[in-house]
PDB file of N, CA and C in Angstrom:
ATOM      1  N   UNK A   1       6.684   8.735   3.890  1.00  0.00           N
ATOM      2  CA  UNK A   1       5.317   9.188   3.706  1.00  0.00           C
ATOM      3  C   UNK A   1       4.741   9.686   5.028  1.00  0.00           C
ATOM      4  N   UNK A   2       5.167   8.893   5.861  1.00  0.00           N
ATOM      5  CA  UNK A   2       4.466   9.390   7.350  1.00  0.00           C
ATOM      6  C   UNK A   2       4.763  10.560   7.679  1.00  0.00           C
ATOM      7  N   UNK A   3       6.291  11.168   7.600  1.00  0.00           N
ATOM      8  CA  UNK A   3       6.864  12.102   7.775  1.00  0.00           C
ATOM      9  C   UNK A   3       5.806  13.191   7.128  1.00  0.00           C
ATOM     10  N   UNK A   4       5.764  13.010   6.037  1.00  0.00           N
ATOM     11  CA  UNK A   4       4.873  14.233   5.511  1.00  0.00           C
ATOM     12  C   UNK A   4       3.624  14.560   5.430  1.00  0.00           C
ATOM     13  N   UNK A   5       2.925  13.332   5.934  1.00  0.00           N
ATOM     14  CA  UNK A   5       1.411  13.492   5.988  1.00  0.00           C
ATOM     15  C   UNK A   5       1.774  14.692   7.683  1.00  0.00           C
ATOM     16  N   UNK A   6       2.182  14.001   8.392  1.00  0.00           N
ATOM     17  CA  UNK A   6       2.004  15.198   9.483  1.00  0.00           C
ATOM     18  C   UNK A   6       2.529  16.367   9.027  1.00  0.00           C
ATOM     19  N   UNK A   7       3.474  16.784   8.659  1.00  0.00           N
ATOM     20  CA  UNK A   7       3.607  17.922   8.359  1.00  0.00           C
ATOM     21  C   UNK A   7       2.595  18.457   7.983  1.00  0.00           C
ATOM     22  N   UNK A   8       1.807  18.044   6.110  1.00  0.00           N
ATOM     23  CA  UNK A   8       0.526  18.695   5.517  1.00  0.00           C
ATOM     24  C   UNK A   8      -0.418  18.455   6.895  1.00  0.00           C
ATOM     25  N   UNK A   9      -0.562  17.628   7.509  1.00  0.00           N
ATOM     26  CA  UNK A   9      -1.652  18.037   8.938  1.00  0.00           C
ATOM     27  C   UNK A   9      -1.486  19.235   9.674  1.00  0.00           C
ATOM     28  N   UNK A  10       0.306  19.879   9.890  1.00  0.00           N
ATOM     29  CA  UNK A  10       0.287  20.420  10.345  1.00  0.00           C
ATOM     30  C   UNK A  10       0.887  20.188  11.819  1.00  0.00           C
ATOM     31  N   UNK A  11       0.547  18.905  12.595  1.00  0.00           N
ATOM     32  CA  UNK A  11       0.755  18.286  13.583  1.00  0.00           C
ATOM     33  C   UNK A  11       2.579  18.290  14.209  1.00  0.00           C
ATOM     34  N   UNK A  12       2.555  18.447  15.447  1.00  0.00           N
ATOM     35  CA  UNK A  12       4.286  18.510  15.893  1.00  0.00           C
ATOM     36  C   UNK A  12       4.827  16.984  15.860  1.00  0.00           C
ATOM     37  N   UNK A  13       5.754  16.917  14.985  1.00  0.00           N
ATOM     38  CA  UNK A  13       6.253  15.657  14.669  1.00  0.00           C
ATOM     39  C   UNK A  13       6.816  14.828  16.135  1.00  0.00           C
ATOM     40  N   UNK A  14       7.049  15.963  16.916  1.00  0.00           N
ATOM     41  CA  UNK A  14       7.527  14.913  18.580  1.00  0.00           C
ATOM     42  C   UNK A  14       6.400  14.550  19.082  1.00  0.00           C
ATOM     43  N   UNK A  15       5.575  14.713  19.017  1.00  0.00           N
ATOM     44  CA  UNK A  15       4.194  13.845  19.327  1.00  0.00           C
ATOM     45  C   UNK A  15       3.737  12.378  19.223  1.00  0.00           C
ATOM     46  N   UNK A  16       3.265  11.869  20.450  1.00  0.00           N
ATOM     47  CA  UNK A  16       3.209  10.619  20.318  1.00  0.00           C
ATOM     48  C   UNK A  16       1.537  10.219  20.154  1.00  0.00           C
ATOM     49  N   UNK A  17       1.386   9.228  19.686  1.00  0.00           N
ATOM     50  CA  UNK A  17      -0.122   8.926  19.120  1.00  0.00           C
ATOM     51  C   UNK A  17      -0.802   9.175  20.091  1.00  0.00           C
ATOM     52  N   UNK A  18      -0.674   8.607  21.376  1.00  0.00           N
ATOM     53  CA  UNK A  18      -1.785   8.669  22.210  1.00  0.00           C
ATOM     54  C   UNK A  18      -1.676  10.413  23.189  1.00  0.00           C
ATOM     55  N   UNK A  19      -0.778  10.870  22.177  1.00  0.00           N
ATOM     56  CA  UNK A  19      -0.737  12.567  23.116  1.00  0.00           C
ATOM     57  C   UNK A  19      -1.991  13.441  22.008  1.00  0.00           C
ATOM     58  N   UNK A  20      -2.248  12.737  20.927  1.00  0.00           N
ATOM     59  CA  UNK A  20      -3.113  13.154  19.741  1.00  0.00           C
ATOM     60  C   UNK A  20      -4.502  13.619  20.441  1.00  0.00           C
ATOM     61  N   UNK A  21      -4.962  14.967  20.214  1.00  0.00           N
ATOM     62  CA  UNK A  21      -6.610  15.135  20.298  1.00  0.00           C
ATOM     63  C   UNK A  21      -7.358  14.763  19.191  1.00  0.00           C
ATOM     64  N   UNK A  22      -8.331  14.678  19.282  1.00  0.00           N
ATOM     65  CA  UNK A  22      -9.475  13.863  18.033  1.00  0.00           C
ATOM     66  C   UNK A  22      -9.529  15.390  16.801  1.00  0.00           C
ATOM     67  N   UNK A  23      -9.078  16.245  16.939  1.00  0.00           N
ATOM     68  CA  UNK A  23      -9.223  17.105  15.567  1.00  0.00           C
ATOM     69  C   UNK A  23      -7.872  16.825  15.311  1.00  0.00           C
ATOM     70  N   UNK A  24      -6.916  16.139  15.905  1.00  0.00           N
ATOM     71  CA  UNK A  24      -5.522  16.080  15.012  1.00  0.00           C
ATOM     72  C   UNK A  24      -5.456  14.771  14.584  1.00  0.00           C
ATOM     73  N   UNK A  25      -6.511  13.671  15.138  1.00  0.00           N
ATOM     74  CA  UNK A  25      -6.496  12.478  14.856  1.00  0.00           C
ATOM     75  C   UNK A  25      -7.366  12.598  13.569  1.00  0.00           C
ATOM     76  N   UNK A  26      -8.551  13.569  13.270  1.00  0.00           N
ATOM     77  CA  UNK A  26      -9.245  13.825  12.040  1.00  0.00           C
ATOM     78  C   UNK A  26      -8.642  14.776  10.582  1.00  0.00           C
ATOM     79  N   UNK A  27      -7.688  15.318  11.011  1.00  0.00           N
ATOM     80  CA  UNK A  27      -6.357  15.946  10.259  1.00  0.00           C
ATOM     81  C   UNK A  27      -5.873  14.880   9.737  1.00  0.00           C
ATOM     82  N   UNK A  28      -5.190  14.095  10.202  1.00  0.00           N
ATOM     83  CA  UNK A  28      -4.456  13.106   9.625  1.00  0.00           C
ATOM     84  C   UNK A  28      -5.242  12.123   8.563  1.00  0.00           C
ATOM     85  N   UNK A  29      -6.274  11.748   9.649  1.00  0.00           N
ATOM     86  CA  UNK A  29      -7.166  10.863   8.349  1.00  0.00           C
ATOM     87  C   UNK A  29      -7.714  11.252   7.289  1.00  0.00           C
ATOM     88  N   UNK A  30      -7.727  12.887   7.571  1.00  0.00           N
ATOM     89  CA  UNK A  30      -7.759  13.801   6.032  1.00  0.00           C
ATOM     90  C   UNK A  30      -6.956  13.782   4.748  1.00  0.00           C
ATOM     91  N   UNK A  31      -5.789  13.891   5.431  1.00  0.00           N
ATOM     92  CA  UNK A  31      -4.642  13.806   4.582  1.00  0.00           C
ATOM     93  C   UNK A  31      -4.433  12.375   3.866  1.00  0.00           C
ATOM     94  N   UNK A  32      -4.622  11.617   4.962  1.00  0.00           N
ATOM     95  CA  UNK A  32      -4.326  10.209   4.567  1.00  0.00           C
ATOM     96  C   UNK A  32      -5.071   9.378   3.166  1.00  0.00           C
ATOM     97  N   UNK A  33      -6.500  10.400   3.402  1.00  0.00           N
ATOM     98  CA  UNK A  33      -7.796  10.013   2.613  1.00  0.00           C
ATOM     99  C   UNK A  33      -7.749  10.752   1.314  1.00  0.00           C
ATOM    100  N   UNK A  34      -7.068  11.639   1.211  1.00  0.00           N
ATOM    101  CA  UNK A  34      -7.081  12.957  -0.189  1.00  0.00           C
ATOM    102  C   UNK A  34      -5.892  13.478  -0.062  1.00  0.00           C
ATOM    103  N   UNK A  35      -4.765  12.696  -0.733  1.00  0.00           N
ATOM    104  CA  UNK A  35      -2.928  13.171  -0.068  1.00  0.00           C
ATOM    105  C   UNK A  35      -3.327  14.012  -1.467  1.00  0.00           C
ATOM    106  N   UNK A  36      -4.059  14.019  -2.528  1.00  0.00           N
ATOM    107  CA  UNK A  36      -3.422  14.682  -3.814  1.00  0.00           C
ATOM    108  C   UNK A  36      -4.360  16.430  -3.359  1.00  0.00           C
ATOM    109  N   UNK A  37      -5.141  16.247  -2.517  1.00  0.00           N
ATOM    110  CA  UNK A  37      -5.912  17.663  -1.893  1.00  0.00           C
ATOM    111  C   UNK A  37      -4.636  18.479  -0.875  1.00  0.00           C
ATOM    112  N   UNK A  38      -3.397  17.808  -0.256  1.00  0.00           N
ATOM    113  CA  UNK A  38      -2.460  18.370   0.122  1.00  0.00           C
ATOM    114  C   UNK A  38      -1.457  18.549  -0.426  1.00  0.00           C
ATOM    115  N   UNK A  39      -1.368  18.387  -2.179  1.00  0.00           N
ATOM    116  CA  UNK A  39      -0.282  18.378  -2.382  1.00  0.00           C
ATOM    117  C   UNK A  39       1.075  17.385  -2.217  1.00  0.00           C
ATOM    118  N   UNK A  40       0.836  16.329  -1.864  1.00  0.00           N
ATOM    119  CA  UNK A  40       1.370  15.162  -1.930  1.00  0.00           C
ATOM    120  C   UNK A  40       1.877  14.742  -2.760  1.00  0.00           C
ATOM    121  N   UNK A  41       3.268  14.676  -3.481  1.00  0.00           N
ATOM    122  CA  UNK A  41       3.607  14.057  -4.911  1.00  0.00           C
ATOM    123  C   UNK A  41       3.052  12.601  -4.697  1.00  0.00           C
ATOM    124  N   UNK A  42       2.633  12.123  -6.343  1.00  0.00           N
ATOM    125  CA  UNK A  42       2.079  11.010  -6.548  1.00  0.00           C
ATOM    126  C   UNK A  42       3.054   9.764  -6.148  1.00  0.00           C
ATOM    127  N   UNK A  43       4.365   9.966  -6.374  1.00  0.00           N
ATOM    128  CA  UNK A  43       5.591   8.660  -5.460  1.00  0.00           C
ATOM    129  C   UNK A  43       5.076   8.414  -4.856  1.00  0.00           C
ATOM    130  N   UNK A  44       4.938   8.903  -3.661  1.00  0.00           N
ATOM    131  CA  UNK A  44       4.243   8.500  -1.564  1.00  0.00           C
ATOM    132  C   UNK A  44       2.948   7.583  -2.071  1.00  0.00           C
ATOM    133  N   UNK A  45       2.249   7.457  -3.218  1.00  0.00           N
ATOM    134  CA  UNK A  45       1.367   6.530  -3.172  1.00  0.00           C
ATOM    135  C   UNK A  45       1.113   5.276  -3.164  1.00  0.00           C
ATOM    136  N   UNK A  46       1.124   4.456  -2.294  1.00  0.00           N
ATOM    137  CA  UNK A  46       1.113   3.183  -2.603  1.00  0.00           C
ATOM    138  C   UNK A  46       0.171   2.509  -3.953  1.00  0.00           C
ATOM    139  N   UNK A  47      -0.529   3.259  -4.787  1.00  0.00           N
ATOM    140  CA  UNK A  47      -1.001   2.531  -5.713  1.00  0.00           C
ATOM    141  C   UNK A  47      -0.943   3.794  -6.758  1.00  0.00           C
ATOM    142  N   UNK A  48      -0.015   3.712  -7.708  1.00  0.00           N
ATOM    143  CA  UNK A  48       0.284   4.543  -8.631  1.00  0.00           C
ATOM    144  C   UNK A  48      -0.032   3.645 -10.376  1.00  0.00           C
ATOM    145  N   UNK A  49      -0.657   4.406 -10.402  1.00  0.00           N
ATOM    146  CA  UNK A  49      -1.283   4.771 -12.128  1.00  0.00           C
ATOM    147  C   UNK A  49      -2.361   3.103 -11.852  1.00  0.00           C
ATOM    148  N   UNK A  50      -3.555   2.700 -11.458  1.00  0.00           N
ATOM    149  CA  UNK A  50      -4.344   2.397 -11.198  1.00  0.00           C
ATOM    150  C   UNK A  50      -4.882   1.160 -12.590  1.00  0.00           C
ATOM    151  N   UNK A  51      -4.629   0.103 -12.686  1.00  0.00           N
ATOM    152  CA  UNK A  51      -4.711  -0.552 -13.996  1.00  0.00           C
ATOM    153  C   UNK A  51      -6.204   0.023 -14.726  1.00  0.00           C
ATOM    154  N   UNK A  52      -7.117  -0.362 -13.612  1.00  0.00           N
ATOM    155  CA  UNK A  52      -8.375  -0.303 -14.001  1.00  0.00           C
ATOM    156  C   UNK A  52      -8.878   1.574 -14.235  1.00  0.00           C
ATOM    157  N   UNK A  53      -8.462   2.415 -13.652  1.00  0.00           N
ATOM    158  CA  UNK A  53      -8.749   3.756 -13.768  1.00  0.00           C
ATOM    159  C   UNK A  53      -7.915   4.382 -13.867  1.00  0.00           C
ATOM    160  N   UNK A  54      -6.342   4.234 -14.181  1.00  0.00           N
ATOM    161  CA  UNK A  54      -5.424   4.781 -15.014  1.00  0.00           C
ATOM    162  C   UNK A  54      -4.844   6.058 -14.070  1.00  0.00           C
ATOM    163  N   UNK A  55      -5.218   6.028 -12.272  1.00  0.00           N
ATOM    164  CA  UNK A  55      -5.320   7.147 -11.745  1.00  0.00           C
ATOM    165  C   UNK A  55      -4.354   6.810 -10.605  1.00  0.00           C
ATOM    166  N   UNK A  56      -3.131   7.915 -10.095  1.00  0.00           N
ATOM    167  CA  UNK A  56      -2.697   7.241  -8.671  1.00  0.00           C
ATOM    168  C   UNK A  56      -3.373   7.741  -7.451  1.00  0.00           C
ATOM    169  N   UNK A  57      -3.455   6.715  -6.637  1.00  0.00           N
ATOM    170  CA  UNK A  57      -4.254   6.716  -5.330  1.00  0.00           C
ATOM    171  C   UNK A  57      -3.628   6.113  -4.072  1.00  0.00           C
ATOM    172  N   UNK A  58      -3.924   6.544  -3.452  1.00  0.00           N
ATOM    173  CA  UNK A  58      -3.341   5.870  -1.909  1.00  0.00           C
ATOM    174  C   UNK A  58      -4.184   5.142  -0.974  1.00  0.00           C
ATOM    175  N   UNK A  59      -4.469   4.311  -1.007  1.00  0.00           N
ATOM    176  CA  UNK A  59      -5.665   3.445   0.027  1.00  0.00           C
ATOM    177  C   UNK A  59      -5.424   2.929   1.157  1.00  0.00           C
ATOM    178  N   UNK A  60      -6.374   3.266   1.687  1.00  0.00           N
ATOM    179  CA  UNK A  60      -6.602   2.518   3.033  1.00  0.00           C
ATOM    180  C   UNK A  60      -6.722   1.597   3.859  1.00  0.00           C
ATOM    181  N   UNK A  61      -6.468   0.654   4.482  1.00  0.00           N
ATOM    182  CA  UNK A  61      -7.277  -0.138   5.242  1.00  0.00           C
ATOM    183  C   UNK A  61      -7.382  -1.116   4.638  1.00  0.00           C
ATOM    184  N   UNK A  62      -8.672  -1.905   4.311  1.00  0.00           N
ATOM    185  CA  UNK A  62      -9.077  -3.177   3.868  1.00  0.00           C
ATOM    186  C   UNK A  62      -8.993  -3.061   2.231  1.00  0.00           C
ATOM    187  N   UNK A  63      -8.788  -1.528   1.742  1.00  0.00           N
ATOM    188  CA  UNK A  63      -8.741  -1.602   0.338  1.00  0.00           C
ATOM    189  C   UNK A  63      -7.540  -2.155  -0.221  1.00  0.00           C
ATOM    190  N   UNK A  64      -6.628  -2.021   0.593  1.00  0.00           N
ATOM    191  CA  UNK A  64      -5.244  -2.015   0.067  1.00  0.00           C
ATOM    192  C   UNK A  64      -5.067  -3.619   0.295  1.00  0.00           C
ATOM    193  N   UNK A  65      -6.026  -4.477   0.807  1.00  0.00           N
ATOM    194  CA  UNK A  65      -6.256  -5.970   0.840  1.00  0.00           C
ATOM    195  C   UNK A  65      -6.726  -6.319  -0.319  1.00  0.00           C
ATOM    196  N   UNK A  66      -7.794  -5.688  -0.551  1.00  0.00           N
ATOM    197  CA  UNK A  66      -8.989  -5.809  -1.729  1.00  0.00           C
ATOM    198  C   UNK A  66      -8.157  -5.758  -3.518  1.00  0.00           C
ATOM    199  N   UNK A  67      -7.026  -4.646  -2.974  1.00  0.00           N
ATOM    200  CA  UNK A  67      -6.592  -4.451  -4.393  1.00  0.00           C
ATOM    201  C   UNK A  67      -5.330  -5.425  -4.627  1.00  0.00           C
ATOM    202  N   UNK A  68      -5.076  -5.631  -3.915  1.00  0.00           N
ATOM    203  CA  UNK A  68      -3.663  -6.949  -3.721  1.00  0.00           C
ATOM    204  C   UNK A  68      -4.007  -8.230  -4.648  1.00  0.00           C
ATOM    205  N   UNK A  69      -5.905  -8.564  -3.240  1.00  0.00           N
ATOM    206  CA  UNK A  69      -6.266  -9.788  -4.230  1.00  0.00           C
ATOM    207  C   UNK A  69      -6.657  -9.827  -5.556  1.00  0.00           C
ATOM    208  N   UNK A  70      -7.503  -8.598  -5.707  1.00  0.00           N
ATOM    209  CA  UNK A  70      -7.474  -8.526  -7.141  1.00  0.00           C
ATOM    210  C   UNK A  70      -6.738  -9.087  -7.880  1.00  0.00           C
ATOM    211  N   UNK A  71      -5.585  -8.242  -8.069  1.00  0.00           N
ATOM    212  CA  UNK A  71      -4.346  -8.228  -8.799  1.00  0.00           C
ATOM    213  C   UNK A  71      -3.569  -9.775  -8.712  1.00  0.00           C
ATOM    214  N   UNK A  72      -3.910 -10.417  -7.902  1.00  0.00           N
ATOM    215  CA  UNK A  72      -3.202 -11.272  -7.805  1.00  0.00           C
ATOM    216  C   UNK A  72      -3.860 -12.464  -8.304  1.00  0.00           C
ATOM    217  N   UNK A  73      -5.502 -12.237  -8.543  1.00  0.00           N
ATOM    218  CA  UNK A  73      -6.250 -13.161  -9.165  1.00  0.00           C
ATOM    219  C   UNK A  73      -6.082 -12.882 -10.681  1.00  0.00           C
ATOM    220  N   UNK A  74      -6.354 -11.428 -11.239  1.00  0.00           N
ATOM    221  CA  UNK A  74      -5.580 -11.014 -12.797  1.00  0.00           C
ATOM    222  C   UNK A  74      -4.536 -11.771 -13.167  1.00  0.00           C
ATOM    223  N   UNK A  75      -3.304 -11.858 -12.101  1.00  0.00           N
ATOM    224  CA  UNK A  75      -2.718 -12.242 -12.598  1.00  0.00           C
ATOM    225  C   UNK A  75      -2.600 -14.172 -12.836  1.00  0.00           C
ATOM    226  N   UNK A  76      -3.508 -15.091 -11.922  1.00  0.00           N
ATOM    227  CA  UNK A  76      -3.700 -16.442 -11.954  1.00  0.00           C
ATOM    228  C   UNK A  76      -4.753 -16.159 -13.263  1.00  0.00           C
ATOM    229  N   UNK A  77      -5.618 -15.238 -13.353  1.00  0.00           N
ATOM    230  CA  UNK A  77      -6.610 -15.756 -14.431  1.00  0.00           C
ATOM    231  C   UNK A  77      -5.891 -15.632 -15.796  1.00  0.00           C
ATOM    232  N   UNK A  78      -4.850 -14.700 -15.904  1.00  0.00           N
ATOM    233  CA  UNK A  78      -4.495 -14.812 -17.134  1.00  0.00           C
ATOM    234  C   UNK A  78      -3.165 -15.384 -17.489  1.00  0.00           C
ATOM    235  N   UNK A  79      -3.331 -16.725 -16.381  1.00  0.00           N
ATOM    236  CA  UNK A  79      -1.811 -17.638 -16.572  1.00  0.00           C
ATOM    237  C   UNK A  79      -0.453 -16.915 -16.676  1.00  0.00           C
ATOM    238  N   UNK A  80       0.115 -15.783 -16.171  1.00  0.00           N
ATOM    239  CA  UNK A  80       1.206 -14.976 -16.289  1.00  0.00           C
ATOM    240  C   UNK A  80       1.812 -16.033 -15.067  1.00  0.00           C
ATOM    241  N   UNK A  81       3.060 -15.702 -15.363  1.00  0.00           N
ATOM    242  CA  UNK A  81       4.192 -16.768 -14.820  1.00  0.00           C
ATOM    243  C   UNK A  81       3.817 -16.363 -13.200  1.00  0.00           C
ATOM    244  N   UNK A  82       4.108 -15.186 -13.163  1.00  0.00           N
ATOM    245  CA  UNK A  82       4.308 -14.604 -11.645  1.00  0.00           C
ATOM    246  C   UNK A  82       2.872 -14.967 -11.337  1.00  0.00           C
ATOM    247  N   UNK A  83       2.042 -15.246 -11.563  1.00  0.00           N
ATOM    248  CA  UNK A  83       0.631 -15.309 -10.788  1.00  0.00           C
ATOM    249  C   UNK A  83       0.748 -17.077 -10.756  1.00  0.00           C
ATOM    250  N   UNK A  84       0.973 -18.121 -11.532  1.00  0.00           N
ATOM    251  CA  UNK A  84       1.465 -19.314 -11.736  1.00  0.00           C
ATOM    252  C   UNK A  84       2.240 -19.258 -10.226  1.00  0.00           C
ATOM    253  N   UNK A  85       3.133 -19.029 -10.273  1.00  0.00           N
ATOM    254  CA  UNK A  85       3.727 -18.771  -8.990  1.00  0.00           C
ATOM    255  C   UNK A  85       3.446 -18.378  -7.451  1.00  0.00           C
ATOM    256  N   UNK A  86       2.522 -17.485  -7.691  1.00  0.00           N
ATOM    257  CA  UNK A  86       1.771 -17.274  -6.467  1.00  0.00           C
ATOM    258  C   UNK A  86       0.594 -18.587  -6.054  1.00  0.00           C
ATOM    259  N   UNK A  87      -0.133 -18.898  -7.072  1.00  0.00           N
ATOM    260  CA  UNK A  87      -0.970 -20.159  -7.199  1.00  0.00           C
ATOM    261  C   UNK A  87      -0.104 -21.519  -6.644  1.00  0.00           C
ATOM    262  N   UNK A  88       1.002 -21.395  -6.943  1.00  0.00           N
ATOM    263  CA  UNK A  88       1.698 -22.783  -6.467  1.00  0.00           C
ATOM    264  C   UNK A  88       2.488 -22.416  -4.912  1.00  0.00           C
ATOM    265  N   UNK A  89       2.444 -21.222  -4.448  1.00  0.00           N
ATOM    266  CA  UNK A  89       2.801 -20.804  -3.555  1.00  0.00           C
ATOM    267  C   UNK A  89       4.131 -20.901  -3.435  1.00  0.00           C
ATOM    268  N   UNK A  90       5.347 -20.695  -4.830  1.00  0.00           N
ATOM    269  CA  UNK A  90       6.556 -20.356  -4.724  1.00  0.00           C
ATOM    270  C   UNK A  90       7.045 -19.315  -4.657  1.00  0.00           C
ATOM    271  N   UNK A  91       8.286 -18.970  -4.606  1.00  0.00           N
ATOM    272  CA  UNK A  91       9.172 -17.761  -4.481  1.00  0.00           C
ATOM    273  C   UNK A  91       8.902 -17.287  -5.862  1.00  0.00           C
ATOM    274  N   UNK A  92       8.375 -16.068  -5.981  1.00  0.00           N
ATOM    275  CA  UNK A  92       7.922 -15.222  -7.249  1.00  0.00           C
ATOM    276  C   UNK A  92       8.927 -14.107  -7.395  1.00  0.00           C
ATOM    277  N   UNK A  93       9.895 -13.439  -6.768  1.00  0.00           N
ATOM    278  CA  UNK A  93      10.877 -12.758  -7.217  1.00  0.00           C
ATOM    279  C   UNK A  93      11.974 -12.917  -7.463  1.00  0.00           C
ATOM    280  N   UNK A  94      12.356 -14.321  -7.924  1.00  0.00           N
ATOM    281  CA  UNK A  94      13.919 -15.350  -7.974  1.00  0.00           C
ATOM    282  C   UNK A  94      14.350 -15.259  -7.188  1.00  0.00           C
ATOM    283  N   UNK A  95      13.961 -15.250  -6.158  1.00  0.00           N
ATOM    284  CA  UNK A  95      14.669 -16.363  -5.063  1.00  0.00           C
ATOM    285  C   UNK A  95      15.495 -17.471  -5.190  1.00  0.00           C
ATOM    286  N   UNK A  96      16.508 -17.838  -4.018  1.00  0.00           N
ATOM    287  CA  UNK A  96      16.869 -19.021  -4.575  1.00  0.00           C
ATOM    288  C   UNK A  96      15.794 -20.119  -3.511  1.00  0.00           C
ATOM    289  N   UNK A  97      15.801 -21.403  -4.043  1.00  0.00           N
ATOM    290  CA  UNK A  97      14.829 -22.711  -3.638  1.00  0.00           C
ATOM    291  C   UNK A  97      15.647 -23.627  -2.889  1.00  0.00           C
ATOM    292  N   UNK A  98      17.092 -23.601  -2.958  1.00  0.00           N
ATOM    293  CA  UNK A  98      17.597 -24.462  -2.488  1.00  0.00           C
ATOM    294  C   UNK A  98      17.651 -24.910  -0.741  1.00  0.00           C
ATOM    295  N   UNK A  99      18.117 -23.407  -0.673  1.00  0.00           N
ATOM    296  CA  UNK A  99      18.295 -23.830   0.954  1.00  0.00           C
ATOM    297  C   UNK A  99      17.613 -23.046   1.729  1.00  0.00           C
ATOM    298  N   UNK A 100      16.778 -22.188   0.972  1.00  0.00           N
ATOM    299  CA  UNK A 100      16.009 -20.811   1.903  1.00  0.00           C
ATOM    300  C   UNK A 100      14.619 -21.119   2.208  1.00  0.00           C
ATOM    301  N   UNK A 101      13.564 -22.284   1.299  1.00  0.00           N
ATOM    302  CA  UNK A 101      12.239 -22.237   0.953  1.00  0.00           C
ATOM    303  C   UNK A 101      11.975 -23.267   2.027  1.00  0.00           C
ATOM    304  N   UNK A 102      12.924 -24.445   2.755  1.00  0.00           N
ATOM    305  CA  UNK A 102      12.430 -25.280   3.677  1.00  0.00           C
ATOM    306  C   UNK A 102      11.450 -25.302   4.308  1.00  0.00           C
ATOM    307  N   UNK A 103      10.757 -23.946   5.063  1.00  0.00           N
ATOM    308  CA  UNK A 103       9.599 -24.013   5.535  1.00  0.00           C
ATOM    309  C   UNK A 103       8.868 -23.159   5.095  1.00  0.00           C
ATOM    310  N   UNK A 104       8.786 -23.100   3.823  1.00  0.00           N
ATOM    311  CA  UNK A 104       7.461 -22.383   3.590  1.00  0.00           C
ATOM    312  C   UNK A 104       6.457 -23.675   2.725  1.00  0.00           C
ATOM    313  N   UNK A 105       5.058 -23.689   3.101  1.00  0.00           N
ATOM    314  CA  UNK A 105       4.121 -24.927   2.960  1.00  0.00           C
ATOM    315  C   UNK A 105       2.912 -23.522   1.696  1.00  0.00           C
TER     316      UNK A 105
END
């Protein structure tokens, strides 16, 4: 994804962050903010087809916190195993328990 947001910026990929001027640092956060205004296939999105608005989107920042907990309270409020799991603070993708989980509290 990174790869291609600079490109749609436009920006020279050998470039290092702090070689960035503030209209290429405002390019990027363009792209970053409206990937479907550059043409961005919907894959690269970290939040595809949207439970609540049925829409894919790519978020930012503290949203992409915001929508985690959500989802992760949906899933404790409506007793689904995997949210059961997160609530008890076990291994939720079958893991094994035997010899790997020792320190997790």
């Amino acid at each position: 994804m990174a790869a291609m947001v600079v490109r749609r910026a436009g920006i020279d990929m050998n470039k290092r962050a702090g070689e960035l001027s503030t209209d290429e640092v405002a390019k990027l956060v363009a792209v970053l903010e409206n990937p479907a205004g550059f043409d961005l296939p919907e894959w690269t999105y970290n939040r595809q087809k949207d439970r609540d608005t049925g829409k894919s989107m790519h978020l930012v920042s503290s949203a992409v916190d915001t929508a985690l907990r959500n989802d992760l309270e949906r899933l404790k409020r409506n007793r689904v195993h995997r949210g059961l799991r997160h609530h008890w603070r076990l291994r939720v993708r079958g893991q094994h328990m035997n010899s790997n989980s020792r320190h997790r509290h």
